[in-house]
N, C-alpha and C. Protein backbone atom coordinates (compact mmCIF):
# COMPACT_ATOMS: atom_id res chain seq x y z
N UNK A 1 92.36 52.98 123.96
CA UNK A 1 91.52 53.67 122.99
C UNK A 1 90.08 53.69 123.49
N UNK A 2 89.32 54.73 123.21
CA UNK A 2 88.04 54.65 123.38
C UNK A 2 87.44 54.71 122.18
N UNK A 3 86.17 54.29 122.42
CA UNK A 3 85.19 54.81 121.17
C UNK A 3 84.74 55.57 120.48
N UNK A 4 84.13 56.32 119.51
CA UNK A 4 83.98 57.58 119.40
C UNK A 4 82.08 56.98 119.52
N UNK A 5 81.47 58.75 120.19
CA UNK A 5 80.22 58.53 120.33
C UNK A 5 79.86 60.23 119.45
N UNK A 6 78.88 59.50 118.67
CA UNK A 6 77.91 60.66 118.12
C UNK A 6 77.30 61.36 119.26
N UNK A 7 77.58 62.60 118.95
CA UNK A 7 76.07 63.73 119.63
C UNK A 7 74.87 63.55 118.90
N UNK A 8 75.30 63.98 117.93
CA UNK A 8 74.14 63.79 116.44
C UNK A 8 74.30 65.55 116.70
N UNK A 9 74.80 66.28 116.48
CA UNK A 9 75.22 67.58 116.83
C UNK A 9 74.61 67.87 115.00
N UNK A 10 75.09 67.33 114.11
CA UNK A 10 75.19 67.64 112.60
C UNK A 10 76.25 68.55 112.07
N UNK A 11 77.02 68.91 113.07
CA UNK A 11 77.49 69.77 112.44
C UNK A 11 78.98 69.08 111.13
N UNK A 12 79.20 68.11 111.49
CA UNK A 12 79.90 67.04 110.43
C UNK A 12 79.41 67.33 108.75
N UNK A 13 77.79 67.07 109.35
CA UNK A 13 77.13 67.13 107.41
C UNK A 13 76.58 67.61 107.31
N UNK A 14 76.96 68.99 108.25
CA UNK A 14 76.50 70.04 107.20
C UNK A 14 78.03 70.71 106.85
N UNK A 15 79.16 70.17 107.28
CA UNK A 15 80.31 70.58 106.57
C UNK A 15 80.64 70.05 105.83
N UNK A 16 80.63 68.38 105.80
CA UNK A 16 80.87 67.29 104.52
C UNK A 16 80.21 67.14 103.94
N UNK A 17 78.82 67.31 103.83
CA UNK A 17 77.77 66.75 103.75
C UNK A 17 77.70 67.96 101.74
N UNK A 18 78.09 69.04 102.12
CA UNK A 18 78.11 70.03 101.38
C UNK A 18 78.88 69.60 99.65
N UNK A 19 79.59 68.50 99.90
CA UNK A 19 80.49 67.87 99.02
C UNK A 19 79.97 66.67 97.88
N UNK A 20 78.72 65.87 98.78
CA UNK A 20 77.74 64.98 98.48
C UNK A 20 76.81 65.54 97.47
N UNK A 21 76.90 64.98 95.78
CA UNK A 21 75.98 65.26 95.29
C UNK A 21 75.42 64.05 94.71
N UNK A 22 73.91 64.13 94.36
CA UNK A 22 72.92 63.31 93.81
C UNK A 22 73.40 62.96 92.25
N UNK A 23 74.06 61.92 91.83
CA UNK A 23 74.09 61.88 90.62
C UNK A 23 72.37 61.25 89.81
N UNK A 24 72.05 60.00 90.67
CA UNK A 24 71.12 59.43 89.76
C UNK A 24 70.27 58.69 91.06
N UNK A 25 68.88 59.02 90.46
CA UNK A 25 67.68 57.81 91.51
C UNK A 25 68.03 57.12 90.71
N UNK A 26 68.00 55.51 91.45
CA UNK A 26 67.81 54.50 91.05
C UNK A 26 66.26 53.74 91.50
N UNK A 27 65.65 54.78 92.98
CA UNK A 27 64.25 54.06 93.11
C UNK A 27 63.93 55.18 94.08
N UNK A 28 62.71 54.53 94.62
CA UNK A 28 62.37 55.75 95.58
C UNK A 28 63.27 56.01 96.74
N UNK A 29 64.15 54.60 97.61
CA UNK A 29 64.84 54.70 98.11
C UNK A 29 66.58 55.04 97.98
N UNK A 30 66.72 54.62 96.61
CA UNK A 30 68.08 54.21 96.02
C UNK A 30 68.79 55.26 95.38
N UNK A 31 69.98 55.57 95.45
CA UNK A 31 70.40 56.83 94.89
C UNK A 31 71.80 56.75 94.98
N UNK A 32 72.79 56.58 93.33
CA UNK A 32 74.12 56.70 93.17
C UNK A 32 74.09 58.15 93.33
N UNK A 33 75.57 58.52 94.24
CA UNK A 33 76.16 59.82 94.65
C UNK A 33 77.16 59.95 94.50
N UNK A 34 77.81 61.34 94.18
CA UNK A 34 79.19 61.18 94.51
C UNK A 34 79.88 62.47 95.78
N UNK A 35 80.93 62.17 95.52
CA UNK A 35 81.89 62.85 96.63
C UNK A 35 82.56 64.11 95.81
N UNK A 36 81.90 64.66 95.59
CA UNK A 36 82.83 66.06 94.56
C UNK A 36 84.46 66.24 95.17
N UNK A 37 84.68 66.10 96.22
CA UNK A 37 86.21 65.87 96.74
C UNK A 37 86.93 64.93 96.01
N UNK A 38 86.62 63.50 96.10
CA UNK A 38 87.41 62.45 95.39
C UNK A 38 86.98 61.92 94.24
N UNK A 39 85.55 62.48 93.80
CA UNK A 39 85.00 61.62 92.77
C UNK A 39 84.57 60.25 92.50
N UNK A 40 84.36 59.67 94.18
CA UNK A 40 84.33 58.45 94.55
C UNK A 40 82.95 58.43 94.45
N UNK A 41 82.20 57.09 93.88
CA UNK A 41 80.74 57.37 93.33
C UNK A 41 80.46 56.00 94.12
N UNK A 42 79.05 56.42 94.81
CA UNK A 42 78.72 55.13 95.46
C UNK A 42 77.12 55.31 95.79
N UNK A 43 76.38 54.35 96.03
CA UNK A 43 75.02 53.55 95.89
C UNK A 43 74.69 53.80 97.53
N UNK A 44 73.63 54.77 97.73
CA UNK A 44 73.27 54.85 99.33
C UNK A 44 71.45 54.27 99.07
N UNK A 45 70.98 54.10 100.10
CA UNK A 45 69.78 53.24 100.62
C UNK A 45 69.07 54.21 101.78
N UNK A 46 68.08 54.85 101.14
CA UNK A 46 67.39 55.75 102.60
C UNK A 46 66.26 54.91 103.08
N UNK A 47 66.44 55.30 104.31
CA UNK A 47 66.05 54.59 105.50
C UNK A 47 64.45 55.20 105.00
N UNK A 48 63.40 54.17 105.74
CA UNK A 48 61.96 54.34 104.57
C UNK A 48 61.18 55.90 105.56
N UNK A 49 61.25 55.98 106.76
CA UNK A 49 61.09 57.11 107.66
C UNK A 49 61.59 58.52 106.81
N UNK A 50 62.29 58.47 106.13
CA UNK A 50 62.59 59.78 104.98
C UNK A 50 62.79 59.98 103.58
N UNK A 51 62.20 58.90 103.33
CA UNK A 51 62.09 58.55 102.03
C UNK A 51 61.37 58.91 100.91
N UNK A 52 60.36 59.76 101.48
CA UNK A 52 59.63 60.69 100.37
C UNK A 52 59.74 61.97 100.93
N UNK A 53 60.40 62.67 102.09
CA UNK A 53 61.12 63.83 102.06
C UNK A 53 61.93 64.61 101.39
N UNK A 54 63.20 62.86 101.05
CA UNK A 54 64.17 63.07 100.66
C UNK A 54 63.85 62.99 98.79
N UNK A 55 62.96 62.35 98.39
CA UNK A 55 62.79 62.14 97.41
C UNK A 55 61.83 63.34 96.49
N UNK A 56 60.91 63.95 97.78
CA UNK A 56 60.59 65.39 97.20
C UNK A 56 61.49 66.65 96.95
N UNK A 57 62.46 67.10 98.09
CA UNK A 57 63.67 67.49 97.62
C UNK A 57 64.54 67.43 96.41
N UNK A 58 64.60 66.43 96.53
CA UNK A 58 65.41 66.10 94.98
C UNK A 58 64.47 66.61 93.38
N UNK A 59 63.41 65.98 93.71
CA UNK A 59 62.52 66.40 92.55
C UNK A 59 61.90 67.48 92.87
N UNK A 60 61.94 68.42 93.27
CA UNK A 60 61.57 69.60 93.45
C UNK A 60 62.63 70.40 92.88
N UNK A 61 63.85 70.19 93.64
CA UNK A 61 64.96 70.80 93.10
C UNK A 61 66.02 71.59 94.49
N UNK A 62 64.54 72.00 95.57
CA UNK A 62 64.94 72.27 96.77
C UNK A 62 66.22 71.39 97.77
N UNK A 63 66.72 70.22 97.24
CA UNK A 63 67.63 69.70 97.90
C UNK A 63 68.86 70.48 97.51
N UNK A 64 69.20 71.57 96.53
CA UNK A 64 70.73 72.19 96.88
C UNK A 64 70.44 73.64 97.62
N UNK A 65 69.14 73.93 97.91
CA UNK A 65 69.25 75.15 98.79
C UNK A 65 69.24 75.31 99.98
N UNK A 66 69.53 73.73 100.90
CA UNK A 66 69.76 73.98 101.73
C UNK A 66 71.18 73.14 102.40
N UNK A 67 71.41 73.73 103.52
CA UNK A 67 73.46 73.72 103.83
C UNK A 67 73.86 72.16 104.03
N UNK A 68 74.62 71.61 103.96
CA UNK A 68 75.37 70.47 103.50
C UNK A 68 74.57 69.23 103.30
N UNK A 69 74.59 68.62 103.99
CA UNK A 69 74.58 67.16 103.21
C UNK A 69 72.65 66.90 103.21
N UNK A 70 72.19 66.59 101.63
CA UNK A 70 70.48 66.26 101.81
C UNK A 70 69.94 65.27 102.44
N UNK A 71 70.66 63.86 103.07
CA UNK A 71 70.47 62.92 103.38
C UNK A 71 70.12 63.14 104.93
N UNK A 72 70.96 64.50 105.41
CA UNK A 72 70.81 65.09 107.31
C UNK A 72 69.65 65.41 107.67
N UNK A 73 69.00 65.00 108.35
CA UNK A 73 67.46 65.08 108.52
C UNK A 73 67.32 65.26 110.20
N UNK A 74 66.39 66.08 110.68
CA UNK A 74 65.97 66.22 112.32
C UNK A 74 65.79 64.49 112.85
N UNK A 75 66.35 64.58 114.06
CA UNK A 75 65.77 63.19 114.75
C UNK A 75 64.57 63.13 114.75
N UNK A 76 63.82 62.22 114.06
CA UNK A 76 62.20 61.92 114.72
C UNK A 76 62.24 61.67 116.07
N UNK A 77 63.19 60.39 116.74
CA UNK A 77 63.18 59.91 117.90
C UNK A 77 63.73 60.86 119.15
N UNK A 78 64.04 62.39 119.00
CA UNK A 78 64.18 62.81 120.00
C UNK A 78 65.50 64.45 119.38
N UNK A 79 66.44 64.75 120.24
CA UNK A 79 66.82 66.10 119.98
C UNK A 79 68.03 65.60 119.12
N UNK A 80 68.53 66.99 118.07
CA UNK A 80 69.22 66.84 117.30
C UNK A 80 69.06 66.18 115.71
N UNK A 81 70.74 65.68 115.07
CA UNK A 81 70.16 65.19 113.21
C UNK A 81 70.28 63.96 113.57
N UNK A 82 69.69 62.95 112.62
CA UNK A 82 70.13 61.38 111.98
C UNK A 82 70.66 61.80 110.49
N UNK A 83 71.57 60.75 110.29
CA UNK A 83 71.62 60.39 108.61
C UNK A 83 70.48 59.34 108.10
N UNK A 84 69.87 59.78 106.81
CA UNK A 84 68.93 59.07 106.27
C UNK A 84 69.14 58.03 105.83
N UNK A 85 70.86 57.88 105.82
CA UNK A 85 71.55 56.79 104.52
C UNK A 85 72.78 56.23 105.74
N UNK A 86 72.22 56.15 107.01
CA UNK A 86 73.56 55.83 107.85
C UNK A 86 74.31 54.42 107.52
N UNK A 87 73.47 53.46 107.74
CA UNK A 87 74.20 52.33 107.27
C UNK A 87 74.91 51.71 105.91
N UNK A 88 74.34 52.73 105.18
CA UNK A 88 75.23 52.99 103.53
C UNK A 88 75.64 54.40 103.39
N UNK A 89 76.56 55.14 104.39
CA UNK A 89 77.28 56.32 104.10
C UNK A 89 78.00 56.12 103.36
N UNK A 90 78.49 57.00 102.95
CA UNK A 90 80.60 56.39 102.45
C UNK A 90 81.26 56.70 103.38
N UNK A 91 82.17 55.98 102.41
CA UNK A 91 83.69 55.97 103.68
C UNK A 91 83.76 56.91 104.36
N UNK A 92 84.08 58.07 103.52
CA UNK A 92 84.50 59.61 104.38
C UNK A 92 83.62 59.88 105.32
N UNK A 93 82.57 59.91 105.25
CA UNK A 93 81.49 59.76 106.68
C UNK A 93 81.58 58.61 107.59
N UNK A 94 81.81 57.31 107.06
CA UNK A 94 81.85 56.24 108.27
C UNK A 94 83.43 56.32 109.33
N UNK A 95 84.70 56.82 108.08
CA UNK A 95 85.92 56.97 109.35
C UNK A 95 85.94 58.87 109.86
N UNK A 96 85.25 59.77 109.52
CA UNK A 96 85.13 61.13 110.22
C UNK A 96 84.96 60.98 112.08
N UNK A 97 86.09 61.53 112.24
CA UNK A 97 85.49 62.07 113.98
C UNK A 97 85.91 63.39 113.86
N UNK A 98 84.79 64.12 115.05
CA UNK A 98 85.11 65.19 115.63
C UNK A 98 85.85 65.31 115.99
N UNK A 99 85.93 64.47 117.12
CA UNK A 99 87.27 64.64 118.24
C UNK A 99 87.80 63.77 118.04
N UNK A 100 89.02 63.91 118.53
CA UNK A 100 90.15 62.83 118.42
C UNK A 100 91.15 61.89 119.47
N UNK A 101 90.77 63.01 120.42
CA UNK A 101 91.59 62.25 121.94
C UNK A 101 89.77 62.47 123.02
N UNK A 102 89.86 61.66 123.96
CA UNK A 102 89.53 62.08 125.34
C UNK A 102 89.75 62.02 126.58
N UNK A 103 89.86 63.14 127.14
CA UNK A 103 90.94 63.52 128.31
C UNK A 103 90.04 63.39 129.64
N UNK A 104 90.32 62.11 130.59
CA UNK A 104 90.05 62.18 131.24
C UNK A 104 90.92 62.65 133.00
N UNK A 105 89.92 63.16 133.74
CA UNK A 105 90.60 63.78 134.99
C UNK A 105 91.31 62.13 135.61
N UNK A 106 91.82 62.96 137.41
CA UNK A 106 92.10 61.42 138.31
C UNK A 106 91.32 60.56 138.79
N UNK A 107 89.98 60.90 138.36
CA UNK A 107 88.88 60.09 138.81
C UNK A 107 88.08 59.26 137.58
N UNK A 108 88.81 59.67 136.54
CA UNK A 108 88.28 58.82 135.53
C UNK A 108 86.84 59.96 134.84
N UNK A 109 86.81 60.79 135.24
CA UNK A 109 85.70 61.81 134.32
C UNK A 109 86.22 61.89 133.02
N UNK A 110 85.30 61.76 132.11
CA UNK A 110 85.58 62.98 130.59
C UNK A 110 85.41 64.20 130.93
N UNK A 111 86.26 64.66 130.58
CA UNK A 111 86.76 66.46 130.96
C UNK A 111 87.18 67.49 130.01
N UNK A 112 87.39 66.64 128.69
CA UNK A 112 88.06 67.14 128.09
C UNK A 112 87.90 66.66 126.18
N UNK A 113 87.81 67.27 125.16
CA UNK A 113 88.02 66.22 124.05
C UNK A 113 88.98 67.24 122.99
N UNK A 114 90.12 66.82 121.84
CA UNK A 114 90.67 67.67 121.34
C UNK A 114 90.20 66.95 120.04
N UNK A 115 89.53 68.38 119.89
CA UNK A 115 89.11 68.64 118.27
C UNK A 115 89.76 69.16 117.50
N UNK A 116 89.62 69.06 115.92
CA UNK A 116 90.28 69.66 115.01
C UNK A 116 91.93 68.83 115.10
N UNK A 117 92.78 69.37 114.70
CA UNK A 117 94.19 68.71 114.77
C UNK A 117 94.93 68.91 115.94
N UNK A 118 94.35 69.77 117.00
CA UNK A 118 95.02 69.63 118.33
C UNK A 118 94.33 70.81 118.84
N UNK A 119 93.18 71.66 119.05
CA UNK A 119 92.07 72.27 119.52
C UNK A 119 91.73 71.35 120.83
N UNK A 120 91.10 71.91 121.38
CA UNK A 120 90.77 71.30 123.14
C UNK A 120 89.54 72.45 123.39
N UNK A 121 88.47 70.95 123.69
CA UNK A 121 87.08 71.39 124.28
C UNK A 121 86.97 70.97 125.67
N UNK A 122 87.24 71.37 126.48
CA UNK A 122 86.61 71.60 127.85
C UNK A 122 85.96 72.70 128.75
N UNK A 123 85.71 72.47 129.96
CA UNK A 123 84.96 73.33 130.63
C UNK A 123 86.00 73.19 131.72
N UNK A 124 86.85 72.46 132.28
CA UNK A 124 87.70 72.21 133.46
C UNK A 124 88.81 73.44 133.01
N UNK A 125 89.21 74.51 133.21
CA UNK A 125 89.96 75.40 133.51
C UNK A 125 91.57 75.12 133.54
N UNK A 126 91.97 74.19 134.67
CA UNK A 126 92.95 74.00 134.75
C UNK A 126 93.56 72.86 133.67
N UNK A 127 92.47 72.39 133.32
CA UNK A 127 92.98 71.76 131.39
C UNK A 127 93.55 72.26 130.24
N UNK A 128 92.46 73.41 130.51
CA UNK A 128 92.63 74.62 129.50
C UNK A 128 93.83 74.82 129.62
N UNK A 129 94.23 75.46 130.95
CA UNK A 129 95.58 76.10 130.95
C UNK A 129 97.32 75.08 130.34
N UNK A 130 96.74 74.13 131.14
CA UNK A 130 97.64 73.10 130.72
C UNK A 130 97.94 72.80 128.87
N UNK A 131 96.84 72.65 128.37
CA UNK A 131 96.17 72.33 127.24
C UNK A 131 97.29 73.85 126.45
N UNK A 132 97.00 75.30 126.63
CA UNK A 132 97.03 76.27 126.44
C UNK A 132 98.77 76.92 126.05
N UNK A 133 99.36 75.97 127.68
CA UNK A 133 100.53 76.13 127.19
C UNK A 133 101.58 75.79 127.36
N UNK A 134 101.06 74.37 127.33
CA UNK A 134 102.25 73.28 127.14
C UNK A 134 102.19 72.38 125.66
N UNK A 135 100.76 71.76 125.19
CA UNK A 135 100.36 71.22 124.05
C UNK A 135 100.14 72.21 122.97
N UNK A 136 99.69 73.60 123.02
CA UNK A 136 99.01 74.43 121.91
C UNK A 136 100.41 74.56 121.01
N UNK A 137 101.32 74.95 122.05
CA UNK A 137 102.94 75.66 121.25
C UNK A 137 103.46 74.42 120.50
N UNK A 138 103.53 73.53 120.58
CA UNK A 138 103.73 71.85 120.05
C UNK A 138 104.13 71.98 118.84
N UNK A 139 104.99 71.94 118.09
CA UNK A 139 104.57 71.46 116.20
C UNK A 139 103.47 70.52 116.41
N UNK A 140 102.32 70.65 114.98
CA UNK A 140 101.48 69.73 115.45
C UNK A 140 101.12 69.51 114.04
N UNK A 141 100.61 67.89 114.59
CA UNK A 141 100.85 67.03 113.40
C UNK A 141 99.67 67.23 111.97
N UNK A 142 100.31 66.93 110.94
CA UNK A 142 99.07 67.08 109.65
C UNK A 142 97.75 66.49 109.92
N UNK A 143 97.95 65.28 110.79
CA UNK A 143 96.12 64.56 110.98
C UNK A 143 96.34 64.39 112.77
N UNK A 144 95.53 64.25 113.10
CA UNK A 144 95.05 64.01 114.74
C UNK A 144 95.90 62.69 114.67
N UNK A 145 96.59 62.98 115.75
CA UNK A 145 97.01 61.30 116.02
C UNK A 145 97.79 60.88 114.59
N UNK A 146 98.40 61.46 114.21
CA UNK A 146 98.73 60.88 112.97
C UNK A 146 100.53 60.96 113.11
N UNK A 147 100.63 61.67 114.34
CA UNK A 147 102.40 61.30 114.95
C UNK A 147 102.28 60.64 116.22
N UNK A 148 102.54 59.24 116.36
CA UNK A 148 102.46 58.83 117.24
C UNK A 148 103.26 59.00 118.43
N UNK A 149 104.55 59.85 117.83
CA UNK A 149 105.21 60.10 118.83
C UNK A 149 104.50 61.66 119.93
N UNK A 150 103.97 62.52 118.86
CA UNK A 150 103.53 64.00 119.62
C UNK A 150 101.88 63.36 120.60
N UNK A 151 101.24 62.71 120.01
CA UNK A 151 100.09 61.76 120.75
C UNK A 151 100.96 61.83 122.28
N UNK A 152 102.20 60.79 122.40
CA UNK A 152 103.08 59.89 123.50
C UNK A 152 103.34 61.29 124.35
N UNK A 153 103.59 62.39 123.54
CA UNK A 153 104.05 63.68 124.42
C UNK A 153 103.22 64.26 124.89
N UNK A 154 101.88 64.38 124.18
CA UNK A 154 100.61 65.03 124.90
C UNK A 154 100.37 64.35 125.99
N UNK A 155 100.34 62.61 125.96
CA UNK A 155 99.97 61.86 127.11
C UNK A 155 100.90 62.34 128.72
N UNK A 156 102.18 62.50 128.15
CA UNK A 156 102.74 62.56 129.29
C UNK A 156 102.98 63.95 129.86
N UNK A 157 102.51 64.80 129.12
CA UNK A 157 102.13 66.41 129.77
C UNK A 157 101.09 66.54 130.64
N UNK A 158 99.94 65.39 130.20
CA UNK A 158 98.49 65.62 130.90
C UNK A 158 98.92 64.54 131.81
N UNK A 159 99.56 63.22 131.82
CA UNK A 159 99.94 62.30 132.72
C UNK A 159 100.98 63.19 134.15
N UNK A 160 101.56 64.33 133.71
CA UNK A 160 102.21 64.68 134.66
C UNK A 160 101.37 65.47 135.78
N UNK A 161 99.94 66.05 135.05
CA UNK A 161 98.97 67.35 135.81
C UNK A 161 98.07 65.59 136.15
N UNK A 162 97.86 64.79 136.34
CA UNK A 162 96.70 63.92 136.67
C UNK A 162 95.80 63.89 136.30
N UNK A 163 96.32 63.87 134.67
CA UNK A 163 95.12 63.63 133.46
C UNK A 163 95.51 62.49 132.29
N UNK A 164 94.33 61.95 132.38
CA UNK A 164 94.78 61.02 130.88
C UNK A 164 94.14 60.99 129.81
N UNK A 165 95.15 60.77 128.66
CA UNK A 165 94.16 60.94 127.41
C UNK A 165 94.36 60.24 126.69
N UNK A 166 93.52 59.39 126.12
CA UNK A 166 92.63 58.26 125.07
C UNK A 166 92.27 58.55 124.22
N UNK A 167 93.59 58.02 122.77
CA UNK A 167 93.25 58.48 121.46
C UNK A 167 91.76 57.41 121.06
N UNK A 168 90.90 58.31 120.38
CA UNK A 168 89.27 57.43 119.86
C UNK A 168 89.75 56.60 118.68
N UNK A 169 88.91 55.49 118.88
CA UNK A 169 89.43 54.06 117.74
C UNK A 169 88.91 55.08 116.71
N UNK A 170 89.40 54.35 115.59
CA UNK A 170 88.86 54.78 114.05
C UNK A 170 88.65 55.89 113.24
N UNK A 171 89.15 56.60 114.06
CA UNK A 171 89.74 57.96 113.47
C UNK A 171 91.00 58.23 112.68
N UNK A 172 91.11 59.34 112.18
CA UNK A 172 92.49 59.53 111.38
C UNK A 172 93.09 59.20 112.61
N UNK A 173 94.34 58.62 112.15
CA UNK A 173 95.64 58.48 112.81
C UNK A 173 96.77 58.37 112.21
């Protein structure tokens, strides 16, 4: 297994993120939310760097006019988003990955990552092809990794071209 690594891309919350609403301040930092999906209500903590951004938004009213989640904010420290509330997300944000496998070549490169429930992002060509039409035609499973046996079959399609692929910890499976 490998790890999963953020881009900080955002594009996660501004798709989940869209689901997240403000029920109640509790302070300038503090704010019960819920999950309009599950109705799961929980207590987030913004980080003090956006804390009267996030808190003018809200009281303005301007926090639902713009696209998913209000807590997604530009990196101060460099390119791309942060979450304002990372270390008190909820669940559905702390187990979300993009991707779900990563496919490395015979030399051990990342070459490859399959997004969505069996989608494939690369730039290596002869992945693609492989990827295209041996894995695409597949029955494929309801969650990423979530048949351990079609996972075992992808491995040994890309194990046969001199590729390997490493389902990411903590993802659906």
């Amino acid at each position: 297994m490998v790890s999963f690594v953020c881009d900080h891309c955002g594009r996660c919350c501004i798709s989940l993120g869209a689901y997240i609403r403000v029920e109640r301040q509790l302070s300038e930092r503090d704010y019960y939310c819920k999950n309009t999906l599950t109705g799961e209500v929980f207590p987030v903590h913004v980080a003090p760097e956006f804390a009267e951004e996030i808190d003018e938004a809200i009281t303005s009213g301007t926090a639902t006019s713009r696209p998913g989640c209000i807590f997604l904010r530009r990196n101060p420290d460099g390119p791309g988003q942060v979450c304002a509330i990372y270390p008190t997300r909820p669940r559905f944000c702390r187990e979300f990955r993009c991707y779900h496998m990563v496919i490395f070549d015979s030399e051990g490169k990342s070459v490859g990552r399959m997004v969505g429930r069996a989608d494939l992002q690369t730039s290596d060509p002869a992945l693609a092809q492989i990827w295209n039409k041996q894995v695409k035609p597949m029955p494929c499973p309801s969650s990423p990794g979530g048949d351990p046996a079609w996972v075992e079959q992808v491995r040994k399609i890309l194990a046969a071209q001199g590729y390997r692929g490493e389902m990411v910890e903590g993802g659906n499976r």
